[in-house]
Protein backbone atom coordinates (compact mmCIF):
# COMPACT_ATOMS: atom_id res chain seq x y z
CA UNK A 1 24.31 17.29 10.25
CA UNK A 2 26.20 20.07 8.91
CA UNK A 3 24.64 21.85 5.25
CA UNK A 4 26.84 21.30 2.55
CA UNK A 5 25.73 23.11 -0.93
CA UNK A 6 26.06 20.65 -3.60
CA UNK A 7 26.26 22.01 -7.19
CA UNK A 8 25.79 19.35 -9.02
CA UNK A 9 21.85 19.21 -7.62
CA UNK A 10 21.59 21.84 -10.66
CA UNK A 11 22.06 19.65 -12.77
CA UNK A 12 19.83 16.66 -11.56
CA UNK A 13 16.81 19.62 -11.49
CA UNK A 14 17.77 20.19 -15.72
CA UNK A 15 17.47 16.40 -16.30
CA UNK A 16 14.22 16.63 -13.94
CA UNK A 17 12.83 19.25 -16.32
CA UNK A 18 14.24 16.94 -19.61
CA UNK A 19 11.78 14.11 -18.08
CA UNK A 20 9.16 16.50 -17.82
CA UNK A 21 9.29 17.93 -21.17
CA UNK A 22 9.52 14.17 -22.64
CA UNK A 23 6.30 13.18 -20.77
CA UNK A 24 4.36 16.38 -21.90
CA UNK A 25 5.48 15.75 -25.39
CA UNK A 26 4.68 11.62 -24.99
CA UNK A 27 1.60 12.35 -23.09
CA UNK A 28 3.08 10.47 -19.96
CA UNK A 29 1.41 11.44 -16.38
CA UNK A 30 4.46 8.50 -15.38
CA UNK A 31 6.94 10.49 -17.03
CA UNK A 32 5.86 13.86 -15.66
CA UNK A 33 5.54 12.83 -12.08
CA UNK A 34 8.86 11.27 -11.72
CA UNK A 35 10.27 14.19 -13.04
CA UNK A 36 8.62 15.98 -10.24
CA UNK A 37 10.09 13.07 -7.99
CA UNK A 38 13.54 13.96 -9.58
CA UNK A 39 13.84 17.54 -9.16
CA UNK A 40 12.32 17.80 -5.34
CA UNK A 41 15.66 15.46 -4.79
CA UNK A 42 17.62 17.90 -6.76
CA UNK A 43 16.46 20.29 -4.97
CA UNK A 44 17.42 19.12 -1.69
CA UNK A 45 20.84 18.07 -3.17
CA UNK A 46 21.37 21.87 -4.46
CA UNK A 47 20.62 23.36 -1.47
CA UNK A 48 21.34 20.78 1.49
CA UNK A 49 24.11 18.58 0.46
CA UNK A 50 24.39 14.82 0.17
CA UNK A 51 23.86 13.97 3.13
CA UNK A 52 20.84 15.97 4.13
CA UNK A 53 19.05 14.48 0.86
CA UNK A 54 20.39 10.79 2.57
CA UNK A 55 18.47 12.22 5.65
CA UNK A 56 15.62 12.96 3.41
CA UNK A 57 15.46 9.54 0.86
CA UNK A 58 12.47 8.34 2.39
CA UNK A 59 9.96 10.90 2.44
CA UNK A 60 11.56 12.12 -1.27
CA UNK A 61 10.97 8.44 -2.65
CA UNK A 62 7.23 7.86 -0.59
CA UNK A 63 6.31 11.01 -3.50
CA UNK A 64 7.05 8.15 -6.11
CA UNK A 65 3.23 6.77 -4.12
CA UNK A 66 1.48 9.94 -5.72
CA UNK A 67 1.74 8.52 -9.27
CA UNK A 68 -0.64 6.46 -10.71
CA UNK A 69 0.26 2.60 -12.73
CA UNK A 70 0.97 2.94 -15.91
CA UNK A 71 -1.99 2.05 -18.11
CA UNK A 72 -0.04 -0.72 -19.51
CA UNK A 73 0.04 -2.54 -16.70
CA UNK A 74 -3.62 -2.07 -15.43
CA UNK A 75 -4.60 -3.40 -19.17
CA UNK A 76 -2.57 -6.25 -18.20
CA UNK A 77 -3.68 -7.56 -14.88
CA UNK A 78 -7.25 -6.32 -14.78
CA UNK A 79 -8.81 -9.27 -16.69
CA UNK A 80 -6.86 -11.48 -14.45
CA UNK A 81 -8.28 -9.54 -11.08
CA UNK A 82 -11.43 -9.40 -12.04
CA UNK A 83 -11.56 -13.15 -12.60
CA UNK A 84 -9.76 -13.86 -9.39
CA UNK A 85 -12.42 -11.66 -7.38
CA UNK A 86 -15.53 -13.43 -9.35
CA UNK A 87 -14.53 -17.20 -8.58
CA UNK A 88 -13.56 -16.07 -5.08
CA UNK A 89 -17.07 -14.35 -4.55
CA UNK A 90 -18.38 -17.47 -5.91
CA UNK A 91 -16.70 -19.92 -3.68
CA UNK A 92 -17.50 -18.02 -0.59
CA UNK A 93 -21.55 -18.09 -2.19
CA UNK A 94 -21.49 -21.73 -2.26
CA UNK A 95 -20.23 -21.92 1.18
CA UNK A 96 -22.63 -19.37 2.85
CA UNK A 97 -25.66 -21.78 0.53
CA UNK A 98 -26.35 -18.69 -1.28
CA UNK A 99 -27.64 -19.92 -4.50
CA UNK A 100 -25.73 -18.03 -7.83
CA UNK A 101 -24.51 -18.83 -10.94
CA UNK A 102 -20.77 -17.45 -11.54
CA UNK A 103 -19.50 -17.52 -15.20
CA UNK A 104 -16.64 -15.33 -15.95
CA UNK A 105 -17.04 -12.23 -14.47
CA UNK A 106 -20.60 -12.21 -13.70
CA UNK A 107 -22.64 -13.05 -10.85
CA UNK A 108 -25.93 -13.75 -11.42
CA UNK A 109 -28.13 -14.59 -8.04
CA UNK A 110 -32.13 -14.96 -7.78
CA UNK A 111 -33.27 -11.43 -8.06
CA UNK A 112 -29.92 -9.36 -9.73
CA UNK A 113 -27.17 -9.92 -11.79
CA UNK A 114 -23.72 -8.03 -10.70
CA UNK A 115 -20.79 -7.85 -12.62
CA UNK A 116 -17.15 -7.31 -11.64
CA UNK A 117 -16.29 -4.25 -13.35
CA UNK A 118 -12.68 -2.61 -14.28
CA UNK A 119 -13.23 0.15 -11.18
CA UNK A 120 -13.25 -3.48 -9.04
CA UNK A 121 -10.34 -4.43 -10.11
CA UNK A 122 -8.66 -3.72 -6.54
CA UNK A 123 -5.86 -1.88 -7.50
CA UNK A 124 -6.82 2.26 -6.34
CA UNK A 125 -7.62 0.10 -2.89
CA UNK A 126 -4.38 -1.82 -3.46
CA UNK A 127 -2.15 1.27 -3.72
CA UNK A 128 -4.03 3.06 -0.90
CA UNK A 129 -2.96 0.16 1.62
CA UNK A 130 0.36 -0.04 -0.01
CA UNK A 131 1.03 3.46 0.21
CA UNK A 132 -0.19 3.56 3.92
CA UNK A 133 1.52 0.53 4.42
CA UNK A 134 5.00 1.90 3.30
CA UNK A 135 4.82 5.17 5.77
CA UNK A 136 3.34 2.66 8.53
CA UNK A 137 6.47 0.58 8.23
CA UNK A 138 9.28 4.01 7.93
CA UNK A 139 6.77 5.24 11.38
CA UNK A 140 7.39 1.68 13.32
CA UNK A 141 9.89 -0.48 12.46
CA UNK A 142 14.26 -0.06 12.48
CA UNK A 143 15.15 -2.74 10.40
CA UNK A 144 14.61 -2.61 6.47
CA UNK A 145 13.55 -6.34 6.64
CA UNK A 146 10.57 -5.38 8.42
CA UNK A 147 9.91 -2.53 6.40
CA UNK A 148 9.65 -4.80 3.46
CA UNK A 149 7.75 -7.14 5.16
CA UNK A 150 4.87 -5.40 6.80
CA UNK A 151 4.77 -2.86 3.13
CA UNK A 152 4.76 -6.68 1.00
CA UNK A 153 2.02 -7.62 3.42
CA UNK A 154 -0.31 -4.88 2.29
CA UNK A 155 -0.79 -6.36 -1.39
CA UNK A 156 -2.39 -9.80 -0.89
CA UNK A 157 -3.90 -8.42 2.01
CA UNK A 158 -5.55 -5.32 -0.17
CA UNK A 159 -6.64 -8.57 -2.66
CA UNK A 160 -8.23 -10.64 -0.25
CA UNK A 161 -10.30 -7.63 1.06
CA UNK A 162 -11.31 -6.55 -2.43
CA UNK A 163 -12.40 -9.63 -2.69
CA UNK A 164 -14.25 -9.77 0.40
CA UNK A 165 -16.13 -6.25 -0.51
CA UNK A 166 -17.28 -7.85 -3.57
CA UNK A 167 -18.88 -10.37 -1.08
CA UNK A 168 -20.66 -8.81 0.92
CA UNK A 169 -21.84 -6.81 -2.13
CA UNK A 170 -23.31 -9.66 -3.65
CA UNK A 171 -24.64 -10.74 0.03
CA UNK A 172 -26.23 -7.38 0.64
CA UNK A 173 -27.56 -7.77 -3.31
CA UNK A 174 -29.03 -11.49 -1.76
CA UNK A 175 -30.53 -10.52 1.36
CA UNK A 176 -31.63 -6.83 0.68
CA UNK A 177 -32.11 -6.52 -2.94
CA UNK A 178 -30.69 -5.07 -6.24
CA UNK A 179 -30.28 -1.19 -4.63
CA UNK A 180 -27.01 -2.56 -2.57
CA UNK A 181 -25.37 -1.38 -5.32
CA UNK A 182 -25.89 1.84 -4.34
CA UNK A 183 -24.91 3.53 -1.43
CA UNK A 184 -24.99 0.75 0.55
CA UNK A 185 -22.09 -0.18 -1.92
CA UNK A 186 -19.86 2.54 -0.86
CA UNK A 187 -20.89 2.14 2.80
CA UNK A 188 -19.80 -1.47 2.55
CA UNK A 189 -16.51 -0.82 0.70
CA UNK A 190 -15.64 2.03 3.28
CA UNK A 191 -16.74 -0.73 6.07
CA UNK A 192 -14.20 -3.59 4.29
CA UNK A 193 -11.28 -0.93 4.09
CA UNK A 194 -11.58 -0.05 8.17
CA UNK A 195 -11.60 -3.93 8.98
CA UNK A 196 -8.23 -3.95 6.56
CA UNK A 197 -6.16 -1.55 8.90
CA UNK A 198 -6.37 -3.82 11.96
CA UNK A 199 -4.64 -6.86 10.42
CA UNK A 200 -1.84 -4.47 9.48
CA UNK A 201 -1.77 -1.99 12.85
CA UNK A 202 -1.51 -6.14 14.18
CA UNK A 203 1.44 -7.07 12.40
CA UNK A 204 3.13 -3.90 12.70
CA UNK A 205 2.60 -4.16 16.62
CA UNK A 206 4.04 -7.62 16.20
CA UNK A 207 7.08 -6.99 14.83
CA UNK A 208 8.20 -4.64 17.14
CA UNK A 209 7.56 -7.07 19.79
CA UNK A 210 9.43 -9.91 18.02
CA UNK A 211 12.62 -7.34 18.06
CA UNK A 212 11.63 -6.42 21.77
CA UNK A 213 12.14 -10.20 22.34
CA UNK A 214 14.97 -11.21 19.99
CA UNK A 215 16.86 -8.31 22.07
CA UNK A 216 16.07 -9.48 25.52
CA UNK A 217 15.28 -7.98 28.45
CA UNK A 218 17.96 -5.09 30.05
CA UNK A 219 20.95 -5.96 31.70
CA UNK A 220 21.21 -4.37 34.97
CA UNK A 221 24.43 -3.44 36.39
CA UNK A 222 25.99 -5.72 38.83
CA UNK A 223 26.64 -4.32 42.49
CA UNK A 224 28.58 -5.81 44.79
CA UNK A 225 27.28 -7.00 47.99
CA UNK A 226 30.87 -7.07 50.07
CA UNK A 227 32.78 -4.52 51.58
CA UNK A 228 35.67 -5.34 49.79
CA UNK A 229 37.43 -2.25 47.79
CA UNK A 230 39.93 -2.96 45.53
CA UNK A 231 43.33 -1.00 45.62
């Protein structure tokens, strides 16, 4: 598509560089990275054109991944997670006839106590899959429906598997002992995150196929079998 210079990019860079001077002065990491968000766009807008930066929305916005949730909002749902992971670790206890005592966010089995702290909340693992999620979906799928869908999928999926690596945490605690919460920690959580890709590499596979189908196979053209021209 042909470059077309677009002025007015200037000025989206000088309101870029208002955002970042309000976050420095508000101590905002939100602020300042979407100001870096901003002026990357304005950039592109400056020096491409409109429609190169339409070209370019997607990997522009994916930068919007690089910035962390505002504290507000991991104060808010924290408590909540952490609560959510404990009674799920405990129901999956009871069913495996490991004996435990779960009250709140603490764990307590025959030779160690665990609790579920703040880093276990899920959400660095949650972003991670969402953010791979999102560039899995722009790399595989046409349709912005499926884009949505297979990114959405990512964030109960990222839940159930934090919950799951608290699991096996407390299993490993059970059967090995109180150093699982060491290295074999990290071991396990790198395990539980390698077992989350293939549920989303699966539906990401079966979406294309559903649009494969929904399309149908390829008409072929039709040749005629007489030797009758016409004219």
């Amino acid at each position: 598509m042909p470059r077309r210079r677009a002025p007015g990019g200037a000025l989206v860079v000088l309101g870029a560089l208002g955002v970042l001077a309000a976050g420095r002065s508000l101590s905002s990491i939100m602020l300042e990275g979407i100001s870096l968000v901003v002026a990357v766009a304005g950039l592109v807008l400056w020096a491409q054109g409109p429609r190169r930066l339409r070209a370019a929305a997607f990997p522009v916005a994916f930068l919007v991944f690089m910035l962390p949730l505002p504290r507000s909002i991991v104060r808010a749902v924290t408590p909540d997670l952490q609560n959510l992971v404990a009674r799920f670790a405990g129901v999956v206890l009871s069913a495996v006839g490991v004996p435990h005592h779960q009250y709140g966010i603490v764990i307590e089995l025959p030779r160690s106590t665990l609790e579920i702290a703040e880093g276990c909340n899920g959400l660095r693992f949650l972003m991670a899959l969402v953010t791979l999620a999102a560039a899995l979906a722009q790399a595989t799928q046409r349709t912005l429906t499926r884009k949505v869908v297979l990114a959405a999928f990512a964030v109960p999926l990222a839940i159930l598997a934090n919950a799951g690596r608290v699991v096996a945490v407390c299993l490993a605690a059970y059967y090995v002992g109180p150093q699982a919460a060491g290295m074999p920690h990290h071991t396990i959580g790198k395990g539980v995150w390698a077992l989350t890709l293939l549920p989303l590499l699966f539906l990401a596979a079966a979406l294309r196929r559903h649009r494969r189908e929904r399309r149908g196979p390829r008409r072929q053209p039709l040749h005629s079998t007489s030797g009758w021209k016409d004219g």
